[in-house]
N, C-alpha and C. Protein backbone atom coordinates (compact mmCIF):
# COMPACT_ATOMS: atom_id res chain seq x y z
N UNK A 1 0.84 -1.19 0.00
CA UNK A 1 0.00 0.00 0.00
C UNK A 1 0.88 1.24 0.00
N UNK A 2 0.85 2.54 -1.17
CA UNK A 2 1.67 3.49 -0.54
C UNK A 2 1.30 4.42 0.43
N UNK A 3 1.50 5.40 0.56
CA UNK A 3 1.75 5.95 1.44
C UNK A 3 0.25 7.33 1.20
N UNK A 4 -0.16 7.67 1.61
CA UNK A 4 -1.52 9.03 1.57
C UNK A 4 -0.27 10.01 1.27
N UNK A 5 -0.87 10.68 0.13
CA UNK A 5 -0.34 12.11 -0.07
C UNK A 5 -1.02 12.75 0.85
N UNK A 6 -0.50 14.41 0.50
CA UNK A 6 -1.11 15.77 0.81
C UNK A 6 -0.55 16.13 2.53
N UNK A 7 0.34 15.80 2.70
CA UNK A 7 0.83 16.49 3.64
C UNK A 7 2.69 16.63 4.04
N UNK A 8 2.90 17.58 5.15
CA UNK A 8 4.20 17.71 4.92
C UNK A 8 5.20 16.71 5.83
N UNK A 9 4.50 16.23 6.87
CA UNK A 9 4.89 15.44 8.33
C UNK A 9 3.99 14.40 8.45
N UNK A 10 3.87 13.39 9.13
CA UNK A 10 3.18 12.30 9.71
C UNK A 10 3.75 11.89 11.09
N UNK A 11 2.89 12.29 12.25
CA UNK A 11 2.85 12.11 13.08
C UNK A 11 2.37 10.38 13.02
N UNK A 12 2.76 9.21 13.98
CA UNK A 12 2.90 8.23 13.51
C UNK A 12 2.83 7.36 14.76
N UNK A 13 1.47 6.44 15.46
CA UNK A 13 1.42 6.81 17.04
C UNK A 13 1.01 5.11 17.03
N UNK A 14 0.87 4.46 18.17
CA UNK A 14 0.16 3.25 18.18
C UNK A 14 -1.11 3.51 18.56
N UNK A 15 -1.77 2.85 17.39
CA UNK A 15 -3.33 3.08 17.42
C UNK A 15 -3.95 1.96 18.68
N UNK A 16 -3.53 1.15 19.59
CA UNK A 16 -3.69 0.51 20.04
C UNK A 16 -3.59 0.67 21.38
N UNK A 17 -3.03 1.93 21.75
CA UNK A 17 -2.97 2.41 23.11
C UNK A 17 -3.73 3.49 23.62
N UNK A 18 -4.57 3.79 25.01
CA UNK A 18 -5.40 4.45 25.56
C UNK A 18 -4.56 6.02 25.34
N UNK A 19 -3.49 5.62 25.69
CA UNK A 19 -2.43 7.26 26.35
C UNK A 19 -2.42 7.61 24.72
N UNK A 20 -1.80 6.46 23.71
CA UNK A 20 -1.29 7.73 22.74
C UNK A 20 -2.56 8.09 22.12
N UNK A 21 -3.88 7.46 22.13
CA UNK A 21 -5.12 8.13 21.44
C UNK A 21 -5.81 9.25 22.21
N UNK A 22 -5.17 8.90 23.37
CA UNK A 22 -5.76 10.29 23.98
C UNK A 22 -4.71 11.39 23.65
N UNK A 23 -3.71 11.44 23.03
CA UNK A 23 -2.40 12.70 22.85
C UNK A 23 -2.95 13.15 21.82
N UNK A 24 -3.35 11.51 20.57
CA UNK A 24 -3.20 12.33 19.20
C UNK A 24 -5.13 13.09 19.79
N UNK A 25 -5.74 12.78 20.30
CA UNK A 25 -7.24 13.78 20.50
C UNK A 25 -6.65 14.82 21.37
N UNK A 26 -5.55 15.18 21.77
CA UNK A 26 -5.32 16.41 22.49
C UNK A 26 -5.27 17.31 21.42
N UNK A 27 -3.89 16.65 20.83
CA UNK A 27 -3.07 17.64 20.01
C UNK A 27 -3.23 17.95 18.10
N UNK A 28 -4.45 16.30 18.05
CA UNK A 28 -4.24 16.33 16.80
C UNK A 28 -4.74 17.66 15.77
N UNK A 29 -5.60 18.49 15.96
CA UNK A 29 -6.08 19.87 15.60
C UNK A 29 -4.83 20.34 15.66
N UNK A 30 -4.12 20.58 16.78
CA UNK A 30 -3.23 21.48 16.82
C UNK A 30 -1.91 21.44 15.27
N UNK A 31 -1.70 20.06 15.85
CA UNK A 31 -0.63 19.83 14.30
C UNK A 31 -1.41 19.21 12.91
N UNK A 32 -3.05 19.22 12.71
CA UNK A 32 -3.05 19.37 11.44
C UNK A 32 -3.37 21.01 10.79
N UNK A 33 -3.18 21.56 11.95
CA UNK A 33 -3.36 22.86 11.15
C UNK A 33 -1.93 23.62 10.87
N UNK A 34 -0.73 22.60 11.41
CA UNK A 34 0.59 22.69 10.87
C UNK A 34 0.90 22.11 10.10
N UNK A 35 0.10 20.92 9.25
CA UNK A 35 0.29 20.43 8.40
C UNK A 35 0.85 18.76 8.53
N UNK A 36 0.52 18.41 9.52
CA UNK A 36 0.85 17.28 9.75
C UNK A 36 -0.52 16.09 9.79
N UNK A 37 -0.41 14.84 9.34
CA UNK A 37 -1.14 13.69 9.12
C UNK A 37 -0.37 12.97 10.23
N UNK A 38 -2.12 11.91 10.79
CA UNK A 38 -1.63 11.29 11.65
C UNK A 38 -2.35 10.06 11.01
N UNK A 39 -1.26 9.03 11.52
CA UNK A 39 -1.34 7.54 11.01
C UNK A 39 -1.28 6.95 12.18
N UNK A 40 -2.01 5.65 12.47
CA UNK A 40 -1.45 4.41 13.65
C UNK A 40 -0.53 3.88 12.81
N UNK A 41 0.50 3.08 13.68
CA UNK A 41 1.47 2.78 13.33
C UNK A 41 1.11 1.49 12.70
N UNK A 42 -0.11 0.86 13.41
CA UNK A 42 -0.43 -0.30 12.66
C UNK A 42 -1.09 0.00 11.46
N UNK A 43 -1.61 0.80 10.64
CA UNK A 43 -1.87 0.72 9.52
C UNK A 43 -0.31 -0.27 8.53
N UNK A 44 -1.13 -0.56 7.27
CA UNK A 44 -0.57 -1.27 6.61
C UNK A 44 0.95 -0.44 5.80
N UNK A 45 0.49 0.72 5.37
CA UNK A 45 1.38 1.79 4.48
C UNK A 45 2.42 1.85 5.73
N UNK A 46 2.53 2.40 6.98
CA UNK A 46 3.30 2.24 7.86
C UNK A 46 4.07 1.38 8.26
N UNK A 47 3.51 0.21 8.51
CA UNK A 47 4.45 -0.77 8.47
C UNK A 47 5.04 -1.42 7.26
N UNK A 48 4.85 -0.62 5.90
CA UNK A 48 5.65 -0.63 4.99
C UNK A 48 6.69 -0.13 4.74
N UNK A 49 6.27 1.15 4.84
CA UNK A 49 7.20 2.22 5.06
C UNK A 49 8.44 1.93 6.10
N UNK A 50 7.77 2.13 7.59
CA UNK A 50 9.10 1.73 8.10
C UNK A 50 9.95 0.29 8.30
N UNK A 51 9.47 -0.93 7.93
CA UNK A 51 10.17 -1.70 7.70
C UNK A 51 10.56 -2.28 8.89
N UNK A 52 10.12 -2.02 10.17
CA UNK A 52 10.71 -2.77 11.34
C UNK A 52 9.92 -3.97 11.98
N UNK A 53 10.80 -4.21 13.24
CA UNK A 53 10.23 -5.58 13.60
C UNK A 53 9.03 -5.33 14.76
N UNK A 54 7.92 -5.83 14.71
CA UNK A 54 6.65 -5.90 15.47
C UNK A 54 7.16 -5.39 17.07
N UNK A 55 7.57 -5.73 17.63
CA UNK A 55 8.16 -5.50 19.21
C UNK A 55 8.87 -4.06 18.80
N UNK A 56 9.04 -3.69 17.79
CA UNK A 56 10.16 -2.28 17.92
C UNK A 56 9.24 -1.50 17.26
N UNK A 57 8.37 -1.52 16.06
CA UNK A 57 7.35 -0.97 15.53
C UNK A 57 6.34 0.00 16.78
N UNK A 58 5.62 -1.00 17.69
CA UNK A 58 5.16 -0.05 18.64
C UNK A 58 5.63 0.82 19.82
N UNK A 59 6.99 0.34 19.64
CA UNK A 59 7.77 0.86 21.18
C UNK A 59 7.79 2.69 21.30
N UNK A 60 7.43 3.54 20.14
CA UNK A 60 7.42 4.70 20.38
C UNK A 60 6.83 5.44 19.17
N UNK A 61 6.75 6.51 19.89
CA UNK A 61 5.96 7.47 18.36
C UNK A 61 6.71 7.96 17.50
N UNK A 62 6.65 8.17 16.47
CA UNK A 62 7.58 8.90 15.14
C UNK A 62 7.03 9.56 14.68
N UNK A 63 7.59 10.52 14.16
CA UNK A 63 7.44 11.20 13.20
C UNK A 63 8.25 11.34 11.42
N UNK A 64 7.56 10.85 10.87
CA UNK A 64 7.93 11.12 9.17
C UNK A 64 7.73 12.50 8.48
N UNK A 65 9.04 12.68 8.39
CA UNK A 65 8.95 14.20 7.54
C UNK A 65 9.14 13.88 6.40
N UNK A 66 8.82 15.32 6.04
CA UNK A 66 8.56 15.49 4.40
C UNK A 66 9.65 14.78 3.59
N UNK A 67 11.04 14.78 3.80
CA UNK A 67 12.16 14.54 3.79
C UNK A 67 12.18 13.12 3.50
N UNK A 68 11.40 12.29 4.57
CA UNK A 68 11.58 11.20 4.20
C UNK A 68 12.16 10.48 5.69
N UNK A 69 13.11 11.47 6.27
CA UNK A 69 13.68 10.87 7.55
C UNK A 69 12.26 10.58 8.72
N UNK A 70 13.29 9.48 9.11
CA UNK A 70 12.17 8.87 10.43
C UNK A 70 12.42 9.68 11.94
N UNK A 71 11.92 10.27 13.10
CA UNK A 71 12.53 10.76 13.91
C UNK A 71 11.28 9.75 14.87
N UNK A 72 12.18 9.02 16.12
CA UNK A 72 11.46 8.46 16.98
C UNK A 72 11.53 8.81 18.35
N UNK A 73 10.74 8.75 19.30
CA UNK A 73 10.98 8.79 20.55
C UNK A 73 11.04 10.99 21.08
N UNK A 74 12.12 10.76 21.65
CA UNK A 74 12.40 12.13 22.52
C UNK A 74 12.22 12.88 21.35
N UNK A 75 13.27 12.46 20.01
CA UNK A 75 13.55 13.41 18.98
C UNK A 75 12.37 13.79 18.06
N UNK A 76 11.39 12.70 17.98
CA UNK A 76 10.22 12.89 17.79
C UNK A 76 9.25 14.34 18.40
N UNK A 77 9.41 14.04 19.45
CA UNK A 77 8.77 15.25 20.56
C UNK A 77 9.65 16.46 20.06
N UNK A 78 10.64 16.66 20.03
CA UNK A 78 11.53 17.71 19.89
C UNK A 78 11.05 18.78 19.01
N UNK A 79 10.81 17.49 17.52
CA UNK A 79 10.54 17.80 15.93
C UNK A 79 9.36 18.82 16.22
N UNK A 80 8.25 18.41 16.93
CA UNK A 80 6.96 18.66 17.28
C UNK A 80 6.85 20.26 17.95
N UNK A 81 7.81 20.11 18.92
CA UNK A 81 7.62 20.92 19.86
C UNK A 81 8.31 22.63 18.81
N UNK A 82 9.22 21.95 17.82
CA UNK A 82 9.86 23.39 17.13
C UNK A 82 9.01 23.49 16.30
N UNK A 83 7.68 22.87 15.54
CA UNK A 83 6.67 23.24 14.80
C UNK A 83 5.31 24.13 15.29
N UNK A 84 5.51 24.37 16.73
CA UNK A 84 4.30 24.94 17.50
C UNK A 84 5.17 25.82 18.05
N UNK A 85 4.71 27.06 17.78
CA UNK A 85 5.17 28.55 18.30
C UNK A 85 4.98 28.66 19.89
N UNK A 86 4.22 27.95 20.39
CA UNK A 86 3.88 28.08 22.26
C UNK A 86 5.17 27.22 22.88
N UNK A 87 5.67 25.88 21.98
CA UNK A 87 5.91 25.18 22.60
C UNK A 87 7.89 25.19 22.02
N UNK A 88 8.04 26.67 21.57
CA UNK A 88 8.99 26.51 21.54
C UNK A 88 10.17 26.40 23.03
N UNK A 89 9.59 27.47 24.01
CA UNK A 89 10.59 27.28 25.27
C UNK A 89 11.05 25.42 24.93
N UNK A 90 10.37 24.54 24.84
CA UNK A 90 10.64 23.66 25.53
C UNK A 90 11.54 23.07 24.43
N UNK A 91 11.42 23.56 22.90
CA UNK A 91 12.15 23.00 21.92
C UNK A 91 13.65 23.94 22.06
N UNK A 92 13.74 24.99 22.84
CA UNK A 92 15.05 25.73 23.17
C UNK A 92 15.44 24.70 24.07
N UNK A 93 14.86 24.37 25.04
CA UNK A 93 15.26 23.34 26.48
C UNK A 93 15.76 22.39 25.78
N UNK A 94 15.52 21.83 25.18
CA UNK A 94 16.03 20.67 24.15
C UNK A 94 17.74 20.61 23.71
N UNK A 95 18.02 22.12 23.55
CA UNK A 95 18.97 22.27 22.65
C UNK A 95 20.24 22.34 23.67
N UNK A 96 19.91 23.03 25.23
CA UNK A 96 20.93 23.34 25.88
C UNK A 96 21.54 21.89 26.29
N UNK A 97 22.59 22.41 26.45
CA UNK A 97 23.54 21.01 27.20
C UNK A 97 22.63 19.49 28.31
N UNK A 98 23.04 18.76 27.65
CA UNK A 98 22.07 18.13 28.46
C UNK A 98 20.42 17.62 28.08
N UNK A 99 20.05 18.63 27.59
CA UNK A 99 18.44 18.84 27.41
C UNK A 99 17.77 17.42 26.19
N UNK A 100 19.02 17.41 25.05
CA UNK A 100 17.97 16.17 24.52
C UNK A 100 17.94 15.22 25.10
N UNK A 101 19.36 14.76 26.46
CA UNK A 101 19.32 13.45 26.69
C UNK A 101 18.19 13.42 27.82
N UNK A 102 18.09 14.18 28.43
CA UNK A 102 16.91 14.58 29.76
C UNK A 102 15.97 14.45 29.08
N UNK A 103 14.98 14.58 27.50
CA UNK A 103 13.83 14.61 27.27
C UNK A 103 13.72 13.03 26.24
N UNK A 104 14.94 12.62 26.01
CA UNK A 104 14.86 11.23 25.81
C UNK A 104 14.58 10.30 26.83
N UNK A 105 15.60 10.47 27.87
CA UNK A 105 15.22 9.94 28.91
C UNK A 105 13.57 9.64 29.65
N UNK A 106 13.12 10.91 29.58
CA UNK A 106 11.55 11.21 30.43
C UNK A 106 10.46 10.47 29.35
N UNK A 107 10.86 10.49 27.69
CA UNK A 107 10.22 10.31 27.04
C UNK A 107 10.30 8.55 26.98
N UNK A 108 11.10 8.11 26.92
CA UNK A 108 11.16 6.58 27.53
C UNK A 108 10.78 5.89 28.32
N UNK A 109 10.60 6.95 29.65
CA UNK A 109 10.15 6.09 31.00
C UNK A 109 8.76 6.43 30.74
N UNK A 110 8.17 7.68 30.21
CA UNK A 110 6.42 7.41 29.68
C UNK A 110 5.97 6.59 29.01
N UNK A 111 6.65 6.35 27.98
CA UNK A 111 6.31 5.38 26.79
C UNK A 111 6.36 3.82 27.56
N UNK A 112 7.28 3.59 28.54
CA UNK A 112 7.67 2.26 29.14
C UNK A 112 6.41 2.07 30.07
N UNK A 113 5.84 3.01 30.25
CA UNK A 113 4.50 3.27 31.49
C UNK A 113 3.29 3.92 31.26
N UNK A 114 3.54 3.75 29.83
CA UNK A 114 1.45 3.61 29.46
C UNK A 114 1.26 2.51 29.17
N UNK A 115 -0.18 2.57 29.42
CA UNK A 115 -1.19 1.84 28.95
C UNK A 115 -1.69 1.12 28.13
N UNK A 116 -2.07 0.19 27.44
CA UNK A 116 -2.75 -0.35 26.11
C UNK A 116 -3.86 -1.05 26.63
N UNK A 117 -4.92 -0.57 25.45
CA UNK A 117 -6.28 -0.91 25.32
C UNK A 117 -6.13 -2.45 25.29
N UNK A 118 -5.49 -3.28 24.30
CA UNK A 118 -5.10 -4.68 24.36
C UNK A 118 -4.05 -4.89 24.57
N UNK A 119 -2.97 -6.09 24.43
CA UNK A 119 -2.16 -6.46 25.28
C UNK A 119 -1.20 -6.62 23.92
N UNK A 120 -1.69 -5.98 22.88
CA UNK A 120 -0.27 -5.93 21.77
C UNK A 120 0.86 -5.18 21.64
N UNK A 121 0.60 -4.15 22.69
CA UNK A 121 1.51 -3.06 22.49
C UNK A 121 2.88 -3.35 24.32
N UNK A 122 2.49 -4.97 24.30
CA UNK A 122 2.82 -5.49 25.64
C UNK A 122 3.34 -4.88 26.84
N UNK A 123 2.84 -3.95 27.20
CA UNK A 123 2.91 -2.62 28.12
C UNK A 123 2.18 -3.12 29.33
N UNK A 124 2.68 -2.59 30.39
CA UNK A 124 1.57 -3.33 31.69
C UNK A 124 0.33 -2.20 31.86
N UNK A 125 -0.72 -2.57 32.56
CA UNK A 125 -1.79 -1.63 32.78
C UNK A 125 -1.21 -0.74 34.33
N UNK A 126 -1.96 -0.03 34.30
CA UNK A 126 -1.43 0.95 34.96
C UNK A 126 -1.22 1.01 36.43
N UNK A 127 -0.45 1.32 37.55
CA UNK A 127 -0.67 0.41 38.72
C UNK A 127 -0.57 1.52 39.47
N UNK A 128 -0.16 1.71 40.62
CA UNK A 128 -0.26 2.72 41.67
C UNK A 128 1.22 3.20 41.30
N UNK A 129 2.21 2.58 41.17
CA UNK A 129 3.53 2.69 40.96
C UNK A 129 3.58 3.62 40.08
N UNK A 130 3.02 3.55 38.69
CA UNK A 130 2.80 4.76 37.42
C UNK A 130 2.51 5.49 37.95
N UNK A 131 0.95 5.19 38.57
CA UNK A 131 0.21 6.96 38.76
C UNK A 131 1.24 7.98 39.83
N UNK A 132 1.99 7.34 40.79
CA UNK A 132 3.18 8.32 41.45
C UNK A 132 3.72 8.85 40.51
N UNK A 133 4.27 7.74 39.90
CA UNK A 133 5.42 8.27 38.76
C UNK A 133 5.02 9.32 37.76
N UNK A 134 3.44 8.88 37.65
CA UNK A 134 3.02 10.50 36.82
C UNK A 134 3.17 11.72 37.62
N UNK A 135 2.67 11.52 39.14
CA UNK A 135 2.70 12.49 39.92
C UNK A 135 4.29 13.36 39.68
N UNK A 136 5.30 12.44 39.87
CA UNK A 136 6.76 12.98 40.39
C UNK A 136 7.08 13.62 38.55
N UNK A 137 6.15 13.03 37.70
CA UNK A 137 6.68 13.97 36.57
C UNK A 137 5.78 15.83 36.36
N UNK A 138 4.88 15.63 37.10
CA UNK A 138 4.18 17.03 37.25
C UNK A 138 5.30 18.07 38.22
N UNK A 139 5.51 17.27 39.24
CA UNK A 139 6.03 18.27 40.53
C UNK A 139 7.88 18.29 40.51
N UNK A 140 8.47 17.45 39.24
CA UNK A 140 9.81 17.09 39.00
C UNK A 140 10.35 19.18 38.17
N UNK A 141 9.54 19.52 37.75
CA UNK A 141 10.75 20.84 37.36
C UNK A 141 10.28 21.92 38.73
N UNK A 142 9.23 21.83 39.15
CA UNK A 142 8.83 22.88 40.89
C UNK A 142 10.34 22.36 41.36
N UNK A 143 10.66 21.51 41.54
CA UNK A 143 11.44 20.59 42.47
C UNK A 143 13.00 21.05 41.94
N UNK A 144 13.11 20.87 40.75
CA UNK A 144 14.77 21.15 39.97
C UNK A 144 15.11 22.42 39.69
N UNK A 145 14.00 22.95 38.73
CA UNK A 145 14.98 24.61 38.19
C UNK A 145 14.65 25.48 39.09
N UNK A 146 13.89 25.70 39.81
CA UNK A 146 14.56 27.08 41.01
C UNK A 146 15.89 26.19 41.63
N UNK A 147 16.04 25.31 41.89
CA UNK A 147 17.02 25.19 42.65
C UNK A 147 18.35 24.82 42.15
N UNK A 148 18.39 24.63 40.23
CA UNK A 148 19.35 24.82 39.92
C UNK A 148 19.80 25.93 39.55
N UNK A 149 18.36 26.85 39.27
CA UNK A 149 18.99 28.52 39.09
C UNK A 149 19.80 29.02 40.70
N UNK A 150 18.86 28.50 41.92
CA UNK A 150 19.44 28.99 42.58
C UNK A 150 21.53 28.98 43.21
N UNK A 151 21.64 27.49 42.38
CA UNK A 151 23.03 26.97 42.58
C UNK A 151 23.75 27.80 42.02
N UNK A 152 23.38 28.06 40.56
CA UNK A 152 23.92 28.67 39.67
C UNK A 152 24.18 30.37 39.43
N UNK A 153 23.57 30.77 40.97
CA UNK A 153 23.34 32.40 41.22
C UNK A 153 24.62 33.00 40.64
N UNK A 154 25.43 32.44 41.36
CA UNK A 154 27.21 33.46 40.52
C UNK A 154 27.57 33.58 39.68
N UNK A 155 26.90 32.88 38.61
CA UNK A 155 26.99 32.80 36.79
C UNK A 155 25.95 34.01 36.35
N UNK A 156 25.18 34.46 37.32
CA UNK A 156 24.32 35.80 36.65
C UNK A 156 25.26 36.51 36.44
N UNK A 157 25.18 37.73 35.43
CA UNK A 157 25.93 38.93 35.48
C UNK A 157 25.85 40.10 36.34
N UNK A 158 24.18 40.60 36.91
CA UNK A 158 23.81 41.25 37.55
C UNK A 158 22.54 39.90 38.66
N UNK A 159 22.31 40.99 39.99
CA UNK A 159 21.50 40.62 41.01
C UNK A 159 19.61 40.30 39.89
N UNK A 160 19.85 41.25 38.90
CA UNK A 160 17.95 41.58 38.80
C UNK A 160 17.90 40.32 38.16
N UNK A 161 19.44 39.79 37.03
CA UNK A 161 18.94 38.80 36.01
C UNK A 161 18.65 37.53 36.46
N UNK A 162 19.48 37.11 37.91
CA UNK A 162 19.18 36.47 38.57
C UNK A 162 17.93 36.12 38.89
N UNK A 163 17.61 37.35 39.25
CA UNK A 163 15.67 37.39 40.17
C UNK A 163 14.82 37.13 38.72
N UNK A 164 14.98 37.40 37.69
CA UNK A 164 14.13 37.23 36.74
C UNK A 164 14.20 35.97 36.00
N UNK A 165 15.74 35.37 36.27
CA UNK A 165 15.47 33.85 35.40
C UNK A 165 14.93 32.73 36.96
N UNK A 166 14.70 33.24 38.59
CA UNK A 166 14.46 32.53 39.11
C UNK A 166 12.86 32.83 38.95
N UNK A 167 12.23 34.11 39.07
CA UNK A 167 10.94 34.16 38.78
C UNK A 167 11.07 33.32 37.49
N UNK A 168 11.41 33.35 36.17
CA UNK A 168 10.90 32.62 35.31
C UNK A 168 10.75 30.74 35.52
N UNK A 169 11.66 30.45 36.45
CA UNK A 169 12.07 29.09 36.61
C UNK A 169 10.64 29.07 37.83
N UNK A 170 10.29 29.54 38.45
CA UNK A 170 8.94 28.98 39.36
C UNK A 170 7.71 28.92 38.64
N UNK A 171 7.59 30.43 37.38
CA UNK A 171 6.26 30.36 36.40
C UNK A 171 6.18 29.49 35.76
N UNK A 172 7.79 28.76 35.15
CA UNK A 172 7.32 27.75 34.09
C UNK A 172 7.24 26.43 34.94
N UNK A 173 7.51 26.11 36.32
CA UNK A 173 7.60 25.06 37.13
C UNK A 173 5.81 25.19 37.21
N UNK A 174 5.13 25.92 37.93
CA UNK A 174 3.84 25.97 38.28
C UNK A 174 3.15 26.01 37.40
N UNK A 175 3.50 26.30 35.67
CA UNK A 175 2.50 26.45 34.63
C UNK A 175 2.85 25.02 33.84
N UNK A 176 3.94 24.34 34.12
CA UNK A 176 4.14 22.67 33.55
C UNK A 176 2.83 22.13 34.89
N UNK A 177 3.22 21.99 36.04
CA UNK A 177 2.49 21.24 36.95
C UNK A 177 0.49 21.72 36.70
N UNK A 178 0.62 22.77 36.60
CA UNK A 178 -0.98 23.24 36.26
C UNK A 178 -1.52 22.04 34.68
N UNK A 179 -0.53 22.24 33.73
CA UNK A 179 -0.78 21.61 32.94
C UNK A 179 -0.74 20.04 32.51
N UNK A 180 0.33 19.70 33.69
CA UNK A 180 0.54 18.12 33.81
C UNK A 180 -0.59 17.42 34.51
N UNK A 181 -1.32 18.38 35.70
CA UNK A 181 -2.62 17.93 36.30
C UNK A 181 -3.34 17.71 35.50
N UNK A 182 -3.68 19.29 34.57
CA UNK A 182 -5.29 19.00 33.53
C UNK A 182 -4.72 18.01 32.59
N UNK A 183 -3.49 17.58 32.03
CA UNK A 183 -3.44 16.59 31.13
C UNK A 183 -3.57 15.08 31.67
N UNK A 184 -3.39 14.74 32.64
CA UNK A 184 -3.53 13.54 33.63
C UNK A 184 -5.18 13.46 33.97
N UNK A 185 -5.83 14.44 33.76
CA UNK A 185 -7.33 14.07 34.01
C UNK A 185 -8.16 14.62 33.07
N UNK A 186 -7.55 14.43 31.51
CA UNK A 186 -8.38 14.26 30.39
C UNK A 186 -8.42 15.22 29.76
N UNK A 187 -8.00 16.83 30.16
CA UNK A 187 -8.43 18.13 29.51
C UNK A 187 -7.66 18.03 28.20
N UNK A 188 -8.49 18.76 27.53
CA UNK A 188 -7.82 18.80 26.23
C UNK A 188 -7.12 20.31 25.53
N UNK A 189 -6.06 20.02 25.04
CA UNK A 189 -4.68 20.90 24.73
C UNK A 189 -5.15 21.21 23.60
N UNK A 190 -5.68 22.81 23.43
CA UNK A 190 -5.51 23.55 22.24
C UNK A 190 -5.03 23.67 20.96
């Protein structure tokens, strides 16, 4: 089967899991009005296209660009996050030292700890152990960047820039956790 024209990206998700059908109904408006098509990975053209083996096929989301290249996992998210003008802070976060392996990382231990509707995407159902672990990913940057800005006070140039990248490090800590709540109990992302 080839592949559906008419678009520039393909977002590329397992149709078989609760979490990623609830992402692509968050977000999917958002990136087809950037121009992106979304496919389950189990469609047929997909698993043509990418050519891999069943156990590695569902293990994460991709994205297919126009290009042709495959981007999976963290780098996937990355791709995403520099196509949406809101969500660039987090596609800058990406870039600094450190930042892709930290959002590979986080993006692995989610993917390792959702859900599936059936038992093909061989993922466990969800246990008390996850739902913490979702918790500690809401309240995990409250917890880190004030207090690595605060380590890092002597690298300011002046006292104010200080006070303004620690105010910025609590707004974006309390406006991830505001948003990690409503996304953990169904709200849907613009």
């Amino acid at each position: 089967m080839k592949m559906p024209e008419n678009k520039k990206h393909w977002l590329l998700y397992d149709g078989t899991c609760r979490f990623c059908l609830a992402m692509v109904g968050r977000w999917g408006k958002t990136l087809a009005h950037r121009g992106f098509g979304l496919a389950a990975l189990n469609e047929e053209w997909v698993r043509e296209r990418l050519n891999l083996p069943e156990e590695e096929l569902l293990r994460e989301m991709r994205v297919l660009r126009a290009s042709g290249e495959v981007l999976g996992g963290g780098d996937a998210l990355i791709f995403l996050w520099g196509s949406i003008w809101w969500c660039w802070p987090l596609w800058l976060a990406a870039h600094l030292p450190g930042g892709r392996w930290l959002i590979g990382r986080a993006y692995r231990w989610v993917a390792a700890n959702r859900s599936c509707r059936s038992g093909t995407c061989s993922l466990h159902a969800s246990s008390s152990a996850t739902h913490r672990g979702r918790a500690l990913v809401g309240w995990l940057p409250l917890a880190v960047l004030p207090g690595v800005t605060i380590v890092f006070r002597g690298a300011w140039p002046e006292p104010w820039v200080f006070m303004w990248a620690l105010a910025f490090a609590l707004f974006f800590s309390c406006k991830w956790l505001t948003l990690w709540r409503s996304f953990t109990r169904g709200a849907a992302i613009g």
